[in-house]
PDB file of N, CA and C in Angstrom:
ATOM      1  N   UNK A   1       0.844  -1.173   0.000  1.00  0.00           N
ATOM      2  CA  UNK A   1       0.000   0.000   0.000  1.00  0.00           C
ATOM      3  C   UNK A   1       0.892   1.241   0.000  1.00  0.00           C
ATOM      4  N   UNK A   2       0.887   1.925  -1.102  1.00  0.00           N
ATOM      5  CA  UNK A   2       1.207   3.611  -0.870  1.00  0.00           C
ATOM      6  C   UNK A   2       0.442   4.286  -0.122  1.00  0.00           C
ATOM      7  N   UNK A   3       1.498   4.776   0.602  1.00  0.00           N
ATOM      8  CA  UNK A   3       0.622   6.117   1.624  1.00  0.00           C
ATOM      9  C   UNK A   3       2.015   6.865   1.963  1.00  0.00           C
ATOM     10  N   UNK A   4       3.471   6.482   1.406  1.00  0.00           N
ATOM     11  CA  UNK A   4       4.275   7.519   1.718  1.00  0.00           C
ATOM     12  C   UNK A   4       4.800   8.278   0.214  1.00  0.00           C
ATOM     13  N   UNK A   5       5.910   9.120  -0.280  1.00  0.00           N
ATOM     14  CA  UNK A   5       5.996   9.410  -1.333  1.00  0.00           C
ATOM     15  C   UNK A   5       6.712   8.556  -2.299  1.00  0.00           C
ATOM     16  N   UNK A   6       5.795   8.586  -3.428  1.00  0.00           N
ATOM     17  CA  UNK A   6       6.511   7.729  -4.451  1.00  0.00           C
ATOM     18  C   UNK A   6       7.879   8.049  -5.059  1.00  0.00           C
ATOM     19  N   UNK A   7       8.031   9.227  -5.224  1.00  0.00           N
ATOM     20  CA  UNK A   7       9.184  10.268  -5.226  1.00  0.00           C
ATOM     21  C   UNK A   7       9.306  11.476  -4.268  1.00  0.00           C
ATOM     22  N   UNK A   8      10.722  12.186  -4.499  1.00  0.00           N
ATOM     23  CA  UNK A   8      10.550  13.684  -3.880  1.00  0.00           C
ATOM     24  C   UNK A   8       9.138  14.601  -3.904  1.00  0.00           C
ATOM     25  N   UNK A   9       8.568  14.221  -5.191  1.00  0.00           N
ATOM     26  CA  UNK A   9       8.142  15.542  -6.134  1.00  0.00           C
ATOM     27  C   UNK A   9       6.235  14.981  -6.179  1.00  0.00           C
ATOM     28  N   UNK A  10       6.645  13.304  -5.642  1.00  0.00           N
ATOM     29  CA  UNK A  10       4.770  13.079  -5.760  1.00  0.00           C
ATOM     30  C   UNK A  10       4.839  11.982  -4.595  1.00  0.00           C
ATOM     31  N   UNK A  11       3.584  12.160  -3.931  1.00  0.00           N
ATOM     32  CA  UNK A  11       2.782  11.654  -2.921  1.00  0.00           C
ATOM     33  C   UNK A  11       1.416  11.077  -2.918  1.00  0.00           C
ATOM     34  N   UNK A  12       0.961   9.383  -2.756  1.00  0.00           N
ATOM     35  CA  UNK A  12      -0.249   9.286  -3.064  1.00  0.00           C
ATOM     36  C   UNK A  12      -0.409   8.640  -1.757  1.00  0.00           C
ATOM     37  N   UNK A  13      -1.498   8.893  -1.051  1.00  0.00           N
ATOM     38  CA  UNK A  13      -2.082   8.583  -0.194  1.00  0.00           C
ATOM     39  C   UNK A  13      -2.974   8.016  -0.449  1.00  0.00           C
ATOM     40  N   UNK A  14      -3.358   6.634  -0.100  1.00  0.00           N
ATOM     41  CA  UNK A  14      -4.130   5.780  -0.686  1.00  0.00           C
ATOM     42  C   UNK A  14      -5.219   5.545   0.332  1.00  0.00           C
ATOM     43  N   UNK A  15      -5.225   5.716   2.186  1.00  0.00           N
ATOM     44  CA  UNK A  15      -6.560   5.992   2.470  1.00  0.00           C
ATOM     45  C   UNK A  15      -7.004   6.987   2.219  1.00  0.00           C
ATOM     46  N   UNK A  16      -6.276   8.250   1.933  1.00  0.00           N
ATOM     47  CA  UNK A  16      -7.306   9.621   1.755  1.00  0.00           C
ATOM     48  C   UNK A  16      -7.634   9.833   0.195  1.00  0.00           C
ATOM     49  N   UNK A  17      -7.142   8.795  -0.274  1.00  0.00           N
ATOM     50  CA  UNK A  17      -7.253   9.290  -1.949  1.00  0.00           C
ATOM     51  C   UNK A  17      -7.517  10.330  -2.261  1.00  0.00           C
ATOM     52  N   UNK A  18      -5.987  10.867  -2.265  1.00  0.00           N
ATOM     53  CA  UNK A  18      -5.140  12.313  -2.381  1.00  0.00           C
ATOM     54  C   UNK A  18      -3.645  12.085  -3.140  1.00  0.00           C
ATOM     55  N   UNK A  19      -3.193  12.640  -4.126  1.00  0.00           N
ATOM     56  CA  UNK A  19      -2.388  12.880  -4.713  1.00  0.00           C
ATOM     57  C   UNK A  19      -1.567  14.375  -4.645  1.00  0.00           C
ATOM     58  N   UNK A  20      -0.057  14.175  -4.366  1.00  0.00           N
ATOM     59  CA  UNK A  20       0.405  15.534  -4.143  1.00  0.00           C
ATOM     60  C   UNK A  20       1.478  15.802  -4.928  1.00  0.00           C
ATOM     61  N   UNK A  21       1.726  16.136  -5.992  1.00  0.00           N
ATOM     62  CA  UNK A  21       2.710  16.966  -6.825  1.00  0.00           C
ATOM     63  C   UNK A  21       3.196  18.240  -6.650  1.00  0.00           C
ATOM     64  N   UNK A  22       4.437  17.822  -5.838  1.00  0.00           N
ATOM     65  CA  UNK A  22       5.070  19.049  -5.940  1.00  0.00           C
ATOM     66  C   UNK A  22       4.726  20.322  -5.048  1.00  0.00           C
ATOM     67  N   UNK A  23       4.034  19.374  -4.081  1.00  0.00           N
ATOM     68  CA  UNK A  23       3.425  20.210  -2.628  1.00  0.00           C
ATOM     69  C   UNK A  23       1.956  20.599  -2.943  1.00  0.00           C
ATOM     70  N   UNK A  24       1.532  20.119  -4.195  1.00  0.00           N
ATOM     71  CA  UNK A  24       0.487  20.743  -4.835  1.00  0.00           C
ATOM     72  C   UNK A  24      -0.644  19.565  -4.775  1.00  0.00           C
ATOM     73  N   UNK A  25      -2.089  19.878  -4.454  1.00  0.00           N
ATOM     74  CA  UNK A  25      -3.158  19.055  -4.165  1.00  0.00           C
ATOM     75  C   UNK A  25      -3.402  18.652  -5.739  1.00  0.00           C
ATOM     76  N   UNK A  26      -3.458  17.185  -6.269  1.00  0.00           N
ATOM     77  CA  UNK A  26      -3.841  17.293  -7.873  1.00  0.00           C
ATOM     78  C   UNK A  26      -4.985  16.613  -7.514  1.00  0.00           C
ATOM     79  N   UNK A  27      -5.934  17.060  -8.402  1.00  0.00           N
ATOM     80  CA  UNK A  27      -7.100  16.723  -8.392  1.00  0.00           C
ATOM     81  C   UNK A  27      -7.519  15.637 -10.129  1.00  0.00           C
ATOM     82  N   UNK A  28      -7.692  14.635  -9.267  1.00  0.00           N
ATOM     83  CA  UNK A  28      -8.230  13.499  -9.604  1.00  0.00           C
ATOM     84  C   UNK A  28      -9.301  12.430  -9.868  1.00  0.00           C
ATOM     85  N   UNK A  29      -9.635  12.068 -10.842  1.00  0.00           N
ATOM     86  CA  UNK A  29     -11.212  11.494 -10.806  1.00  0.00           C
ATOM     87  C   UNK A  29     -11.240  10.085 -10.264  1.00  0.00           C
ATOM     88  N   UNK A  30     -11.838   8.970  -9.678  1.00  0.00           N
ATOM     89  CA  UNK A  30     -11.759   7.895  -9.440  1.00  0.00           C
ATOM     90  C   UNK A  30     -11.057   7.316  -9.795  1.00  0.00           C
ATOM     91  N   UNK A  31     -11.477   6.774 -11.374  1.00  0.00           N
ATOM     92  CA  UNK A  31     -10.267   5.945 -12.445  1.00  0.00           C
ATOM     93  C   UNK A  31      -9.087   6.290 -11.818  1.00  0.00           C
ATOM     94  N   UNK A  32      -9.038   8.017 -12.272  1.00  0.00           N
ATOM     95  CA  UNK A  32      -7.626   8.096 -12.717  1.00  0.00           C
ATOM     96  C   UNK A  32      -7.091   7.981 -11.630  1.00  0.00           C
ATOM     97  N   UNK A  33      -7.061   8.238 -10.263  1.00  0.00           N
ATOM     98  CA  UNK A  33      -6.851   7.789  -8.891  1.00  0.00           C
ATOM     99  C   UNK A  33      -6.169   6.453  -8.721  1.00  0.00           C
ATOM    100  N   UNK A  34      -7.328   5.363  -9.428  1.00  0.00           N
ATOM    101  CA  UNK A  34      -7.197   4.037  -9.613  1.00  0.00           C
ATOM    102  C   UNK A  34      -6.200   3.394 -10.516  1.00  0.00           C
ATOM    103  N   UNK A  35      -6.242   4.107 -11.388  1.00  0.00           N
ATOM    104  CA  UNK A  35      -4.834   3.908 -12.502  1.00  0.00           C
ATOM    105  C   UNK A  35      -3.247   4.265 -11.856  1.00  0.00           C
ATOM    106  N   UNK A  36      -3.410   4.986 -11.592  1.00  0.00           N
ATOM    107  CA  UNK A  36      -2.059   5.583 -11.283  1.00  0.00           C
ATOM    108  C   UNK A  36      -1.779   4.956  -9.581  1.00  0.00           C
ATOM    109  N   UNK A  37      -2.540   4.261  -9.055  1.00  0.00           N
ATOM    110  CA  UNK A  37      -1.931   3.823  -7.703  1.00  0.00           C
ATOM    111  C   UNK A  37      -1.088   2.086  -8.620  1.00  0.00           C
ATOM    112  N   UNK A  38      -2.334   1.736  -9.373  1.00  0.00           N
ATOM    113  CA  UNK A  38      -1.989   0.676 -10.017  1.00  0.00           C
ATOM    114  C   UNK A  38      -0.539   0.430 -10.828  1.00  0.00           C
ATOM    115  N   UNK A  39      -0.198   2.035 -11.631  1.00  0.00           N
ATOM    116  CA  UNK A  39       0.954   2.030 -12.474  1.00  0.00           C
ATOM    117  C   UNK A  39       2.249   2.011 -10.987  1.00  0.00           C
ATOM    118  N   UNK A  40       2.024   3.261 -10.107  1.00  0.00           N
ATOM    119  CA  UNK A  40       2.811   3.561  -8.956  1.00  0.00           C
ATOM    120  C   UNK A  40       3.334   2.143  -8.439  1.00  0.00           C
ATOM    121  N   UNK A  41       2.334   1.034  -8.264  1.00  0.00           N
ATOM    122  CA  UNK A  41       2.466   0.146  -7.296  1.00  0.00           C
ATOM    123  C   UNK A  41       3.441  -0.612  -7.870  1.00  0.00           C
ATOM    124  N   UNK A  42       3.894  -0.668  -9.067  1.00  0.00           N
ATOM    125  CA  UNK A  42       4.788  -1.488  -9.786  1.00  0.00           C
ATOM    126  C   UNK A  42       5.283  -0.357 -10.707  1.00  0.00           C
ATOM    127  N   UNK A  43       6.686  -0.121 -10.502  1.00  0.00           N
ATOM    128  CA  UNK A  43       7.276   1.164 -11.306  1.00  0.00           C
ATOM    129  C   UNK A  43       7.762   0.488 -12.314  1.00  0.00           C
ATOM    130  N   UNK A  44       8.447  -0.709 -11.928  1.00  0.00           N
ATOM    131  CA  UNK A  44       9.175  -1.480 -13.094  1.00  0.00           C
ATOM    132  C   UNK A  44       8.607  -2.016 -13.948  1.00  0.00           C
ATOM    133  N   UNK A  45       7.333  -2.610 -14.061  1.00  0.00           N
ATOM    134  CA  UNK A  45       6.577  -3.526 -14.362  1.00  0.00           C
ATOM    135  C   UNK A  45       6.208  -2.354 -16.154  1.00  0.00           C
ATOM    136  N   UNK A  46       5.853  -3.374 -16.430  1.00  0.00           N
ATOM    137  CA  UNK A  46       5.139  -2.842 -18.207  1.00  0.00           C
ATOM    138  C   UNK A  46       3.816  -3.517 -17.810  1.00  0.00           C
ATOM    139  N   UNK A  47       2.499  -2.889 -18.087  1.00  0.00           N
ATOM    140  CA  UNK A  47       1.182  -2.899 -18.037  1.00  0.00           C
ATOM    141  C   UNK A  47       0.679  -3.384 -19.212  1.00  0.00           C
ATOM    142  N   UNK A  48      -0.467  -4.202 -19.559  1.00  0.00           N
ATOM    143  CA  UNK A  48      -1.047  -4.455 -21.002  1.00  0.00           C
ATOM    144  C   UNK A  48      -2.310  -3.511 -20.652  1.00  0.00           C
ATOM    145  N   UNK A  49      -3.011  -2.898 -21.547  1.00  0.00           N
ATOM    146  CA  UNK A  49      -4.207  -2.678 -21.318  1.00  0.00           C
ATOM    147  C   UNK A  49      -5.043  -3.492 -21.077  1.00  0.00           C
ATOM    148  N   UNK A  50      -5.147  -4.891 -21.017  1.00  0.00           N
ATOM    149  CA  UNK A  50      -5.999  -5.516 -20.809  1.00  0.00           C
ATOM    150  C   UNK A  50      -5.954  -5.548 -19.416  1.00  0.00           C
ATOM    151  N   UNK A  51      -4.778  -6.057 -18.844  1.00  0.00           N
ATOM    152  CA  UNK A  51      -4.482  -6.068 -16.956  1.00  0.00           C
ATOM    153  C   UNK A  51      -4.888  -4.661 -16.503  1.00  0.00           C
ATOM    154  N   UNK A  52      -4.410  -3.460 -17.150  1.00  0.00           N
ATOM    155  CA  UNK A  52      -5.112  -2.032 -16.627  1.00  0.00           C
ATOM    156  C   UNK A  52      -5.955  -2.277 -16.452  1.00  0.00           C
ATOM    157  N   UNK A  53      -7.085  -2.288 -17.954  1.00  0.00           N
ATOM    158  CA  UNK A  53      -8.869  -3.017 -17.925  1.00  0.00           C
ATOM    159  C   UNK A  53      -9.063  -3.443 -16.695  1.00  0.00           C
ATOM    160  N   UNK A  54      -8.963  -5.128 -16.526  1.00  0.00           N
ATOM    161  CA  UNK A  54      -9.187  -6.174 -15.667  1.00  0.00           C
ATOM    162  C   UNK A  54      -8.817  -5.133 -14.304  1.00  0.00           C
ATOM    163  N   UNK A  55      -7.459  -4.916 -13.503  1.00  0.00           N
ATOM    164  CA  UNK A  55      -7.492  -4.163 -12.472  1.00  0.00           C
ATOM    165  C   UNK A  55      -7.784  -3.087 -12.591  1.00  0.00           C
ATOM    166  N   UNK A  56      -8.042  -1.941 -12.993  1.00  0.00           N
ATOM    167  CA  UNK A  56      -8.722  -0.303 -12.732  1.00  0.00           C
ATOM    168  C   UNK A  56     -10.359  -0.641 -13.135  1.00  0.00           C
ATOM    169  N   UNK A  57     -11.137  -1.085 -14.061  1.00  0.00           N
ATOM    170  CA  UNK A  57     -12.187  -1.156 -14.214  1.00  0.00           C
ATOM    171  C   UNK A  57     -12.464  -2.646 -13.758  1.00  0.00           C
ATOM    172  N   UNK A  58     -12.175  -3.436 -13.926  1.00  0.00           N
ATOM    173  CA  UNK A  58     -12.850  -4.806 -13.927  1.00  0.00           C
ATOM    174  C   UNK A  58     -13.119  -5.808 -14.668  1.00  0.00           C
ATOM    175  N   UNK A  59     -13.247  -7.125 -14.552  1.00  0.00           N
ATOM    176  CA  UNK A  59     -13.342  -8.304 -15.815  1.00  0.00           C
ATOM    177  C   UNK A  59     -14.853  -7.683 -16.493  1.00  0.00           C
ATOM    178  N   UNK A  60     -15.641  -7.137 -15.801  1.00  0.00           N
ATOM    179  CA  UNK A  60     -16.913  -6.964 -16.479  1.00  0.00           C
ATOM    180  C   UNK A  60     -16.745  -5.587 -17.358  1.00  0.00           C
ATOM    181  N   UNK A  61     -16.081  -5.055 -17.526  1.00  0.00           N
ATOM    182  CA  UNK A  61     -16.079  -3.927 -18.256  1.00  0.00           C
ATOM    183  C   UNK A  61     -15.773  -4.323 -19.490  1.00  0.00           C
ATOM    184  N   UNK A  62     -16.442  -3.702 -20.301  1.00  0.00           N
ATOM    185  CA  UNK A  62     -17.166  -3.991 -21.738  1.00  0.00           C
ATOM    186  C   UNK A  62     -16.909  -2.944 -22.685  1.00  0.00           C
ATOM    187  N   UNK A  63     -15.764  -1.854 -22.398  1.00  0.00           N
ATOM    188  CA  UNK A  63     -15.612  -0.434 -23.393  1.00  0.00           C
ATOM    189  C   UNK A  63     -14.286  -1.131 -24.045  1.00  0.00           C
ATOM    190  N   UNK A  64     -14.050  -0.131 -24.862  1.00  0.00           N
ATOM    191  CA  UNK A  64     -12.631   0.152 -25.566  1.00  0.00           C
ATOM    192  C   UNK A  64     -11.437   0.304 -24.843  1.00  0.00           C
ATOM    193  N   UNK A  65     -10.582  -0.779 -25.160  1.00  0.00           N
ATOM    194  CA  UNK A  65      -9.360  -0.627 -24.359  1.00  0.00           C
ATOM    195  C   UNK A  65      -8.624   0.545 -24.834  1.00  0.00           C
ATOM    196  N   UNK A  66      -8.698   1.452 -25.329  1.00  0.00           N
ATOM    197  CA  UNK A  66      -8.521   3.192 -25.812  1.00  0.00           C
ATOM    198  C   UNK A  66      -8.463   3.618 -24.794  1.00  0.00           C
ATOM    199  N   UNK A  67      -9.870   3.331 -23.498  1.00  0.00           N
ATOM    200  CA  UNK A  67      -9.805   3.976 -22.465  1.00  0.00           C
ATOM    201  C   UNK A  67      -8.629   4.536 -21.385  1.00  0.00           C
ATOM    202  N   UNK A  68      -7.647   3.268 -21.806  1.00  0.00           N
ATOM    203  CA  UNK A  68      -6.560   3.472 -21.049  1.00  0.00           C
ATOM    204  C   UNK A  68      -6.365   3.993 -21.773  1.00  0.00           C
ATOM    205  N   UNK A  69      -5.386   4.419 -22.551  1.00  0.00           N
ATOM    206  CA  UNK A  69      -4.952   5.573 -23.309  1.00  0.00           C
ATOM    207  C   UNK A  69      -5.239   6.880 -22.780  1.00  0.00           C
ATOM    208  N   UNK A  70      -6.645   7.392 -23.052  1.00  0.00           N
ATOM    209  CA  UNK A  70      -6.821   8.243 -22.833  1.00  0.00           C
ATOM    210  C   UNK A  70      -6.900   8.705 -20.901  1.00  0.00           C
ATOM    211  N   UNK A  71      -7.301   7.992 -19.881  1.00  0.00           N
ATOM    212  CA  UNK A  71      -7.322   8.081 -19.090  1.00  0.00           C
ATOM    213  C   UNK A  71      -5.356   8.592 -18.428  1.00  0.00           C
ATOM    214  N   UNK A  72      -4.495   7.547 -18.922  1.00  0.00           N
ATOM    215  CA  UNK A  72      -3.205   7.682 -18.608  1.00  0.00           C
ATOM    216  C   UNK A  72      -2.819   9.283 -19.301  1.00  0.00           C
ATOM    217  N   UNK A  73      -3.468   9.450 -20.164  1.00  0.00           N
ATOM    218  CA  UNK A  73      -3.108  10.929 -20.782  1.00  0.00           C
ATOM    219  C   UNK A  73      -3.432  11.999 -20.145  1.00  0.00           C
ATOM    220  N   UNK A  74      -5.091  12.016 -19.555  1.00  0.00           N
ATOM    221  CA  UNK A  74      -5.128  12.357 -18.167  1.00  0.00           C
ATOM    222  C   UNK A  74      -4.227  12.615 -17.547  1.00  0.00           C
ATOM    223  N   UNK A  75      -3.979  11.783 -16.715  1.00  0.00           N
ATOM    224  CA  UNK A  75      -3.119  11.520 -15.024  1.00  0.00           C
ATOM    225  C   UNK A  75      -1.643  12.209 -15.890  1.00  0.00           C
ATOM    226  N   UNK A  76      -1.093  12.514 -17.068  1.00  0.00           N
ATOM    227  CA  UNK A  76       0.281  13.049 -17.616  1.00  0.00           C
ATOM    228  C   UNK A  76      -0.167  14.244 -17.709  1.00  0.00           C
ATOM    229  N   UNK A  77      -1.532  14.433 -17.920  1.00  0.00           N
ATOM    230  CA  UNK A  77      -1.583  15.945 -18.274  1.00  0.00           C
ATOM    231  C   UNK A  77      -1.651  16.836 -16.550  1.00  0.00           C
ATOM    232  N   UNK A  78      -2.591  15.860 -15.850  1.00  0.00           N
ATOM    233  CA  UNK A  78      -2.562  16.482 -14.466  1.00  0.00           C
ATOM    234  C   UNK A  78      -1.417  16.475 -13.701  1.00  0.00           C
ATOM    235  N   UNK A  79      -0.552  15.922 -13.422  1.00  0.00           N
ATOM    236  CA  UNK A  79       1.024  15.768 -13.054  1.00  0.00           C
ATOM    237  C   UNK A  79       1.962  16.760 -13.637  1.00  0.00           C
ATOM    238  N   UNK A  80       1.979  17.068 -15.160  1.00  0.00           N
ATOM    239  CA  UNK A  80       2.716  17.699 -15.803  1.00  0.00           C
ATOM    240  C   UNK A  80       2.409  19.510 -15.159  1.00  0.00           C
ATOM    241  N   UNK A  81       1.543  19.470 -14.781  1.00  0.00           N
ATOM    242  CA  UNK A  81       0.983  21.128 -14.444  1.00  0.00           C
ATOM    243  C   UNK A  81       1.913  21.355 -13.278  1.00  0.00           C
ATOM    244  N   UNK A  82       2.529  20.147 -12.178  1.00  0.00           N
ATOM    245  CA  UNK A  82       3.125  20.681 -11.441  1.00  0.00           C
ATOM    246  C   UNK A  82       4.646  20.196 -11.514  1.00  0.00           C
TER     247      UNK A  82
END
C-alpha cells in the first residue's frame, strides 16, 4: 500500500485518496486515482491494457481498451501542471 511518497516531487495517499505533486493538491477522478496507484504500485513492471482493464475497471467492463490511453493521458496531463 502507498501512503508515503513515491518520489521527492509526488505523494499518493491511498486511504485519503489524495495525490500531491510538488506540494500541490492534484485533483483526480476515481479511475484516474485508480490507474495511477496501479501504475505507482509497480514502477518497473510494463502494463497491457488488458491487466489495466481487468485491475482499474474490472473483468466486467465492456468499453474500448482506448480507455486506457486516454485516461493515462489524463493523469500526464494532471502531473505535468506541477
Amino acid at each position: 500500500m502507498l501512503t508515503n511518497s513515491v518520489s521527492e516531487d509526488l505523494v499518493i495517499n491511498i486511504p485519503a485518496r489524495k495525490v500531491i505533486a510538488n506540494g500541490q493538491l492534484i485533483t483526480l477522478t476515481a479511475k484516474e486515482f485508480d490507474l495511477l496507484v496501479a501504475l505507482a504500485s509497480a514502477p518497473d513492471r510494463v502494463f497491457t491494457r488488458e491487466t489495466l482493464l481487468n485491475q482499474v475497471w474490472g473483468y466486467t467492463y465492456l468499453g474500448d481498451g482506448r480507455t486506457v490511453d486516454v485516461h493515462i493521458g489524463t493523469v500526464r496531463k494532471s502531473l505535468r501542471a506541477f
